[in-house]
C-alpha atoms as a PDB file:
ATOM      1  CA  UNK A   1      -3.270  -4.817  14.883  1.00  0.00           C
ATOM      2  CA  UNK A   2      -0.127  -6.694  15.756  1.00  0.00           C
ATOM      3  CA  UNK A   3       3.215  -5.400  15.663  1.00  0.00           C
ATOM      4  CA  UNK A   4       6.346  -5.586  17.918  1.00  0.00           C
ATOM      5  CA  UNK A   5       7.365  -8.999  17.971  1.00  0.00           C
ATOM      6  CA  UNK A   6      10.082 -10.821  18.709  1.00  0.00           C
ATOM      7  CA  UNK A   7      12.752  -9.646  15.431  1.00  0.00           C
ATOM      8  CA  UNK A   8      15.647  -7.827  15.157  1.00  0.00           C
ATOM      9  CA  UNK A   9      13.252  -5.281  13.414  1.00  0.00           C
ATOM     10  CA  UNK A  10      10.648  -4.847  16.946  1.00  0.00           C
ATOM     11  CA  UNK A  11      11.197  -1.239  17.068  1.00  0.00           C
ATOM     12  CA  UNK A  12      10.769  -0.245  13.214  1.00  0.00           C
ATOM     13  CA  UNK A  13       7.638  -2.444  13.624  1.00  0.00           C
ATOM     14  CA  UNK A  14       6.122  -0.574  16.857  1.00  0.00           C
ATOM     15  CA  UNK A  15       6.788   3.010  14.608  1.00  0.00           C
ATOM     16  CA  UNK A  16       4.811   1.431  11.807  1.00  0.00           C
ATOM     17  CA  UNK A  17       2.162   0.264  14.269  1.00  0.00           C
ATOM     18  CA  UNK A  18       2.747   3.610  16.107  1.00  0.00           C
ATOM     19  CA  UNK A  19       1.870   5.600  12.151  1.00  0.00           C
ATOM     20  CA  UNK A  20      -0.910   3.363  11.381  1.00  0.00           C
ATOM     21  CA  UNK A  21      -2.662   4.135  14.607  1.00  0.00           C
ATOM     22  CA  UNK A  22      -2.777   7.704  14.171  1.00  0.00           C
ATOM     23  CA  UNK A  23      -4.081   7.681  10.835  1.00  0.00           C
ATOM     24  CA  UNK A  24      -6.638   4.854  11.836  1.00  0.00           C
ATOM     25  CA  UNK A  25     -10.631   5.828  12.944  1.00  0.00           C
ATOM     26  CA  UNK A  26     -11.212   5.454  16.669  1.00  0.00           C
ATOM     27  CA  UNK A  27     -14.593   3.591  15.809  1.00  0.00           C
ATOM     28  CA  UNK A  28     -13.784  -0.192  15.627  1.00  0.00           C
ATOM     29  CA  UNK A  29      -9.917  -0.041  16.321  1.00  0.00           C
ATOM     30  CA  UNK A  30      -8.650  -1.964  18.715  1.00  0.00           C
ATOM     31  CA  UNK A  31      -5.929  -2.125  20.809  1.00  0.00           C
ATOM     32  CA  UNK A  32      -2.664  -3.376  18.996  1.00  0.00           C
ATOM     33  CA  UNK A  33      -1.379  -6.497  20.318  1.00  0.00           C
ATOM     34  CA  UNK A  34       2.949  -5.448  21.153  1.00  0.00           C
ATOM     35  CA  UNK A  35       3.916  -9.169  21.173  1.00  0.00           C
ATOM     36  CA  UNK A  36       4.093 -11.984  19.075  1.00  0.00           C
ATOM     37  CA  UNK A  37       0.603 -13.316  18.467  1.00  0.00           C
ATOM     38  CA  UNK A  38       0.909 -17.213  19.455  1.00  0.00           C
ATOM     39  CA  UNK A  39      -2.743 -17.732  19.615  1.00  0.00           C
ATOM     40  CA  UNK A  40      -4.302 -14.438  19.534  1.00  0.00           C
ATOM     41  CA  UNK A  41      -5.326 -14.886  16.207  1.00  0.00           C
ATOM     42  CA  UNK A  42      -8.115 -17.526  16.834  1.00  0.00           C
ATOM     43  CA  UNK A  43      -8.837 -15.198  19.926  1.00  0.00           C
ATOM     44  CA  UNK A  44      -9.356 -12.148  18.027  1.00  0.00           C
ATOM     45  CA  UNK A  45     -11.641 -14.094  15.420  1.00  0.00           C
ATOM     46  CA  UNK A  46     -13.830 -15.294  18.516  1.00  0.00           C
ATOM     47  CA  UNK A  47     -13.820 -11.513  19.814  1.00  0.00           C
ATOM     48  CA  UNK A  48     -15.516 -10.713  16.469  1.00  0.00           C
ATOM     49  CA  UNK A  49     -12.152  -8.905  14.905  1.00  0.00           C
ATOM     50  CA  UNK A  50     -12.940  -8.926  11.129  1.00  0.00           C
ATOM     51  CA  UNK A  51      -9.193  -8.433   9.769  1.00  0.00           C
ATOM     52  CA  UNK A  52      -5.960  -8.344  11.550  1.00  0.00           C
ATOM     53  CA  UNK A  53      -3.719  -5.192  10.240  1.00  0.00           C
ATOM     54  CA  UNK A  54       0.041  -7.017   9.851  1.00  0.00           C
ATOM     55  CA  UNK A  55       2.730  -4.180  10.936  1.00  0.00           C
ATOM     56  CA  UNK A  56       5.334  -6.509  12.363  1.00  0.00           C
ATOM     57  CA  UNK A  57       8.527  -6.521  11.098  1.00  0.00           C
ATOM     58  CA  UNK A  58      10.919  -9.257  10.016  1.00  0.00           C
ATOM     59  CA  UNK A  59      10.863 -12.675  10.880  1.00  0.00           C
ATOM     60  CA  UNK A  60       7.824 -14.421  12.071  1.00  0.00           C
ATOM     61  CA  UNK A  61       6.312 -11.370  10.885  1.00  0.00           C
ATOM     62  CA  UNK A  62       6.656 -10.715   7.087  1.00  0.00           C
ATOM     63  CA  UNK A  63       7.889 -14.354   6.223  1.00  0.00           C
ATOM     64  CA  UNK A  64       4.665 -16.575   6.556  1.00  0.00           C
ATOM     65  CA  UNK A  65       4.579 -17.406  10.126  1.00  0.00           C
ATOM     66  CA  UNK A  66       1.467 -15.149  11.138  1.00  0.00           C
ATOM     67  CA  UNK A  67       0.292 -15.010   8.151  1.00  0.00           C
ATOM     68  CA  UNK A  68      -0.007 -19.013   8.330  1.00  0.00           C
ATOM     69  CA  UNK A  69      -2.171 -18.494  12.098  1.00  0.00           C
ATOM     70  CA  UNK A  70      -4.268 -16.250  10.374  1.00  0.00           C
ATOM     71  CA  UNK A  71      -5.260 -18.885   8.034  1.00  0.00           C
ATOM     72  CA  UNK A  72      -5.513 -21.488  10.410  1.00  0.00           C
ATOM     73  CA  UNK A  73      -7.512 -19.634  12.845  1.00  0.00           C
ATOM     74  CA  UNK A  74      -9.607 -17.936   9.682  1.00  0.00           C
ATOM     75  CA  UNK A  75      -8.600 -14.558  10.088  1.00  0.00           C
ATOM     76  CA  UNK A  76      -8.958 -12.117   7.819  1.00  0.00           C
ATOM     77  CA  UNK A  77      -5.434  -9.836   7.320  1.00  0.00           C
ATOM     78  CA  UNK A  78      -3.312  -7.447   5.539  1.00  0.00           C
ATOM     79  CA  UNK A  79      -0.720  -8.169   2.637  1.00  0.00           C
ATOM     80  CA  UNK A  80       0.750 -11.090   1.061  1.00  0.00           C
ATOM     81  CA  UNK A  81      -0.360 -14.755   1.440  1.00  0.00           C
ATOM     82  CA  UNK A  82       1.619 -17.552   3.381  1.00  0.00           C
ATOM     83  CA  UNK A  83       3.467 -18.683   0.229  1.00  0.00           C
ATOM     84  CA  UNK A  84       4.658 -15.364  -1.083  1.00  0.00           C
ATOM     85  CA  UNK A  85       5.474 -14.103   2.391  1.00  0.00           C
ATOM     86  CA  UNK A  86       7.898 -17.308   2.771  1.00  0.00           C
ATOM     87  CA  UNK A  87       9.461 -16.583  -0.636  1.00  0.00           C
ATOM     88  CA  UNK A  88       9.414 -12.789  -0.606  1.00  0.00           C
ATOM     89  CA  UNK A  89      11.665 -13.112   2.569  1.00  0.00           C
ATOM     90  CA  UNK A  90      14.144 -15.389   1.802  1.00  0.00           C
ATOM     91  CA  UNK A  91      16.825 -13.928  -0.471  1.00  0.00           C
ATOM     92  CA  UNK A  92      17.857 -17.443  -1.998  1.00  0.00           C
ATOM     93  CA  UNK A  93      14.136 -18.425  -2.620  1.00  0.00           C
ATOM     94  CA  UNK A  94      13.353 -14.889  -4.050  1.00  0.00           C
ATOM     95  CA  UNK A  95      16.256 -15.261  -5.950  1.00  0.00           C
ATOM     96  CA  UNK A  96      15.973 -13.493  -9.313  1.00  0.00           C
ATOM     97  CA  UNK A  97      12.883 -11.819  -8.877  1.00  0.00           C
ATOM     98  CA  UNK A  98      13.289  -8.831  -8.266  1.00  0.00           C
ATOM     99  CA  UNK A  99      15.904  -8.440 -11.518  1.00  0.00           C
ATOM    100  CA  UNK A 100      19.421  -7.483 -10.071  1.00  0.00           C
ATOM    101  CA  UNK A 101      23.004  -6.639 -11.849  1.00  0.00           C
ATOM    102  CA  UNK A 102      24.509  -9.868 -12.766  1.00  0.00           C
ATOM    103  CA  UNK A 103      26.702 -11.193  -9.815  1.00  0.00           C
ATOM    104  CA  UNK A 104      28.646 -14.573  -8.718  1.00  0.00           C
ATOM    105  CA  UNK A 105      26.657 -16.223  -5.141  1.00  0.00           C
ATOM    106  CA  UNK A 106      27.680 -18.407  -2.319  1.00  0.00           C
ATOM    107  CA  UNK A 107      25.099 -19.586  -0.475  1.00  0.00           C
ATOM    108  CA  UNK A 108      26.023 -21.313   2.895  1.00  0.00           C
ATOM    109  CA  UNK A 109      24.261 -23.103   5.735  1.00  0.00           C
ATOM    110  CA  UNK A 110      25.906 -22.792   8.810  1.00  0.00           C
ATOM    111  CA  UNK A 111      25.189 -25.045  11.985  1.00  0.00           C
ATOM    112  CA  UNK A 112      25.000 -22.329  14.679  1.00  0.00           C
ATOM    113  CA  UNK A 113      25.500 -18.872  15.847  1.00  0.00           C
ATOM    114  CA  UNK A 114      29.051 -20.046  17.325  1.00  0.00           C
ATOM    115  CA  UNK A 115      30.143 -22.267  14.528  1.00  0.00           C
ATOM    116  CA  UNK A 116      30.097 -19.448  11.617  1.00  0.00           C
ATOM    117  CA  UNK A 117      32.656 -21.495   9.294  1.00  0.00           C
ATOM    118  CA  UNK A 118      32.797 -21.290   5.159  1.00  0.00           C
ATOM    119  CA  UNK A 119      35.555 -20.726   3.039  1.00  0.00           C
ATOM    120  CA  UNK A 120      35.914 -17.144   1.447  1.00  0.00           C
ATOM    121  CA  UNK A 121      34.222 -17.143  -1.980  1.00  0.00           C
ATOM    122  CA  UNK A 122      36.356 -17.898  -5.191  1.00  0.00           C
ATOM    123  CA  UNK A 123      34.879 -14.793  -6.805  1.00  0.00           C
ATOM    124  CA  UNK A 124      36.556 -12.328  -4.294  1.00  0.00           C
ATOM    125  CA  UNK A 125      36.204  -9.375  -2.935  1.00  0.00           C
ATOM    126  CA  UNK A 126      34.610  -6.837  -2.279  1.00  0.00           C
ATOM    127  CA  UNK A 127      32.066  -8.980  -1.398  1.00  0.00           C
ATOM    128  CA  UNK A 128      28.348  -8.523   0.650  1.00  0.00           C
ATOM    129  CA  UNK A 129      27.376 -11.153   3.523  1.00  0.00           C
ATOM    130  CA  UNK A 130      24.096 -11.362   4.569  1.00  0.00           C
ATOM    131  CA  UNK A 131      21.416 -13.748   6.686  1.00  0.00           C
ATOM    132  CA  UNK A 132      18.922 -14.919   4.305  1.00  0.00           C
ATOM    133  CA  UNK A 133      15.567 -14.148   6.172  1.00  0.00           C
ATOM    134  CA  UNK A 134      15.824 -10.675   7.293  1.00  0.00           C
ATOM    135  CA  UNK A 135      15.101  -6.923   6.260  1.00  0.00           C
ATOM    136  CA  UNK A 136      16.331  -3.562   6.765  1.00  0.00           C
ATOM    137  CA  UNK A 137      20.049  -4.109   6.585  1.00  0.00           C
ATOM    138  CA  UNK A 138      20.165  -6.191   9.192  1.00  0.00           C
ATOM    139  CA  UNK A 139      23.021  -8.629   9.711  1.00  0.00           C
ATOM    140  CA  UNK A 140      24.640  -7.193   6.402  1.00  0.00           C
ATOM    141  CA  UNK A 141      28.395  -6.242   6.169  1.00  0.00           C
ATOM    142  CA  UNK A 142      30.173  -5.207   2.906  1.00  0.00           C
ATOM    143  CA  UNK A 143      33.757  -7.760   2.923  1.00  0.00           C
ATOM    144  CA  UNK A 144      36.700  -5.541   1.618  1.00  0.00           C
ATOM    145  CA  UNK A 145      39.242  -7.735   2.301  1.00  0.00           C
ATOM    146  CA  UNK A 146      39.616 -11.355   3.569  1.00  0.00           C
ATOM    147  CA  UNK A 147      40.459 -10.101   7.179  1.00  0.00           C
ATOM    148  CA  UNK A 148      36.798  -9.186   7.530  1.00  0.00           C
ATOM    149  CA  UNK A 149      35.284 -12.332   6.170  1.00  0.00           C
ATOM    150  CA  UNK A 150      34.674 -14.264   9.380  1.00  0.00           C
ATOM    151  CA  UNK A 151      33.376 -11.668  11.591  1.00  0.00           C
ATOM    152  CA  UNK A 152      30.955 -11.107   8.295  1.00  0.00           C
ATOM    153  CA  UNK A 153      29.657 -14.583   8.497  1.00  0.00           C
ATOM    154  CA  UNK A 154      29.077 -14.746  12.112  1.00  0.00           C
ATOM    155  CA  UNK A 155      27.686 -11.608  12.333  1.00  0.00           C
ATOM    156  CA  UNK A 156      25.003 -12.786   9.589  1.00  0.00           C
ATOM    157  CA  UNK A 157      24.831 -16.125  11.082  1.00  0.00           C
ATOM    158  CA  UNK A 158      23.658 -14.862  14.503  1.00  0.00           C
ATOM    159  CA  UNK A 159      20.452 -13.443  12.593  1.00  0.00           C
ATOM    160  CA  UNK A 160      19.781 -16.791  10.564  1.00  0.00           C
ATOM    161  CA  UNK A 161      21.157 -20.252  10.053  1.00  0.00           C
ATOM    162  CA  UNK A 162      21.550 -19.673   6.300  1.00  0.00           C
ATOM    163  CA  UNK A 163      23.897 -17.083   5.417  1.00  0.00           C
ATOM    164  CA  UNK A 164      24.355 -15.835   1.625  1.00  0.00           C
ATOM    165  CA  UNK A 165      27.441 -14.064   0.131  1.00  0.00           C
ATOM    166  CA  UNK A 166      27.133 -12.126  -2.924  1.00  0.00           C
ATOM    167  CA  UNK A 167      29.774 -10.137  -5.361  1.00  0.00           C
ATOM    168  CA  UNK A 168      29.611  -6.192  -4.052  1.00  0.00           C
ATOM    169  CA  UNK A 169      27.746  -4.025  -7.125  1.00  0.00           C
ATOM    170  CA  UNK A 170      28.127  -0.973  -6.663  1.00  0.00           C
ATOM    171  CA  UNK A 171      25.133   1.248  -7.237  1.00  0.00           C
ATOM    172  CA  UNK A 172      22.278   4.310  -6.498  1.00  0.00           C
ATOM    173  CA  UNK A 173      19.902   3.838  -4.178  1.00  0.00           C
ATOM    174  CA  UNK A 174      16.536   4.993  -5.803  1.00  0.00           C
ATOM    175  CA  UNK A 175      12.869   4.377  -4.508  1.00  0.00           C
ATOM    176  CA  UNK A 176       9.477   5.160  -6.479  1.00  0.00           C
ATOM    177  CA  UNK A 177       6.430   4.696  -4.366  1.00  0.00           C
ATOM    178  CA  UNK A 178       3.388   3.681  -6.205  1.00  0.00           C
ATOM    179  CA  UNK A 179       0.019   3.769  -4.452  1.00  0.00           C
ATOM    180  CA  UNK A 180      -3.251   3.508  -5.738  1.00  0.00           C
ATOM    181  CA  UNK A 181      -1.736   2.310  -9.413  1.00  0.00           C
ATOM    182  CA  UNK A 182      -0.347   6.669  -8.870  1.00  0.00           C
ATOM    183  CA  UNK A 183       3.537   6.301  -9.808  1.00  0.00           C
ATOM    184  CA  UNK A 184       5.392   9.635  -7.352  1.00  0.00           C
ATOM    185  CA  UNK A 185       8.687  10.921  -8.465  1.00  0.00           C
ATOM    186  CA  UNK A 186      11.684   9.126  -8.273  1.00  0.00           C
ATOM    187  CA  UNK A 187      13.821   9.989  -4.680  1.00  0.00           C
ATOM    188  CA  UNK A 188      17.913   9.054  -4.529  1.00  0.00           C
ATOM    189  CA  UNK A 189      18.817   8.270  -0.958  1.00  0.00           C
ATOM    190  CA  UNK A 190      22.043   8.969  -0.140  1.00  0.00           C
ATOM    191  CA  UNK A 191      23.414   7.565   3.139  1.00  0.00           C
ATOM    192  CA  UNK A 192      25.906   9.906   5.198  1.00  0.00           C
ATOM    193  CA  UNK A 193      27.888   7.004   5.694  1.00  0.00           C
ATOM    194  CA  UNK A 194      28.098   5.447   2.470  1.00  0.00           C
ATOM    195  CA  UNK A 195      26.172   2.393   2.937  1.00  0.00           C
ATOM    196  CA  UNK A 196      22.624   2.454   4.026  1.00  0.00           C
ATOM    197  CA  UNK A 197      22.608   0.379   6.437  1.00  0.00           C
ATOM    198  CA  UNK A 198      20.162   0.015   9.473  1.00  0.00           C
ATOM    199  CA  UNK A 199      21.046   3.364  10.923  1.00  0.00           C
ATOM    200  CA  UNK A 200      21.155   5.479   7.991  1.00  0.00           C
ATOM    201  CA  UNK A 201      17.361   4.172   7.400  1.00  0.00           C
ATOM    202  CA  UNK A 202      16.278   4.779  10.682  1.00  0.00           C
ATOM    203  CA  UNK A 203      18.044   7.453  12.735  1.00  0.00           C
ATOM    204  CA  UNK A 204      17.229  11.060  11.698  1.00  0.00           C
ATOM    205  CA  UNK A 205      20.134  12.974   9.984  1.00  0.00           C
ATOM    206  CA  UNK A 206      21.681   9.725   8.817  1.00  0.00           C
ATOM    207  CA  UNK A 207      21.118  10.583   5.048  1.00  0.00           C
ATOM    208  CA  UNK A 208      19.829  12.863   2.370  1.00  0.00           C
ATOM    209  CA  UNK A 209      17.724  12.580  -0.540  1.00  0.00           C
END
């Protein structure tokens, strides 16, 4: 199993990796690897591993990169493919897919974490910055005003070197699980604080549902 890594998202990774290994048999588990596998892959696949469980977080974990050294090293592992990993993870590539309220985009490279220029967006505010390849709210900030803009863009540029900027939709935040082709019951999450952002998802008592 490998999980930690190297993201912004290590610790949500070492609770999934912490959840899976409970609920995993002791016979023919192994221990999980709590770093970034350069290598490891072919090494496990010489050790006689037959699949590598995926719980790492984030990038260079849900965005292609170990997915791509399992392939190359012939590994056997869990979830998407190489291709829909890449494309699943990038909010401009993904774009469209899932189907989201209609809403004016800026998409912006910028050149480093200390040069986090762009002009605000012609469509206005509020407005939502965010890096392009990460998860759980990370890097995100909701613009209210054009005093906020720039500390929004470097903020998202420190996570990733393409930053995207979106029109603010206001909306519910509902989740339906579906396992085994079983749809469960619909749950609202409401965050304490309004947005549900990194903390509200991950710190006990930060929301409701």
């Amino acid at each position: 199993m490998f999980l930690g890594g190297v993201s912004a998202e290590r610790e949500v990774s070492l609770r999934t990796g912490a959840g899976r290994r409970r609920g995993a048999p002791a016979e023919g588990a192994r221990r999980p690897r709590d770093r970034y596998p350069r290598g490891l892959a072919g090494r496990g696949r010489d050790a006689g591993v037959d699949a590598a469980f995926i719980a790492l977080h984030g990038r260079f974990g849900e965005d292609g990169c170990i997915q791509a050294a399992c392939e190359l090293a012939r590994l056997p592992y869990t979830g998407s493919g190489v291709a829909a990993s890449a494309i699943a993870m990038s909010k401009m590539l993904g774009s469209g897919w899932p189907p989201r309220p209609a809403s004016p985009a800026l998409r912006t490279s910028v050149r480093g974490a200390g040069d986090p220029r762009g002009e605000t967006p012609a469509f206005g505010f509020p407005l939502v910055v965010k890096p392009d390849r990460e998860g759980s709210t990370v890097g995100i900030t909701i613009v209210r005003n054009a005093a906020e803009w720039e500390g929004a863009l470097a903020l998202a540029a420190r996570h990733d070197s393409r930053v995207l900027a979106e029109g603010y939709v206001a909306g519910r935040e509902i989740t339906v699980s579906i396992v085994n082709g079983r749809v469960f019951p619909a749950i609202e999450i409401v965050p304490k604080s309004g947005f549900y952002d990194y903390e509200s998802k991950y710190t006990a008592g930060r929301r409701s549902t």
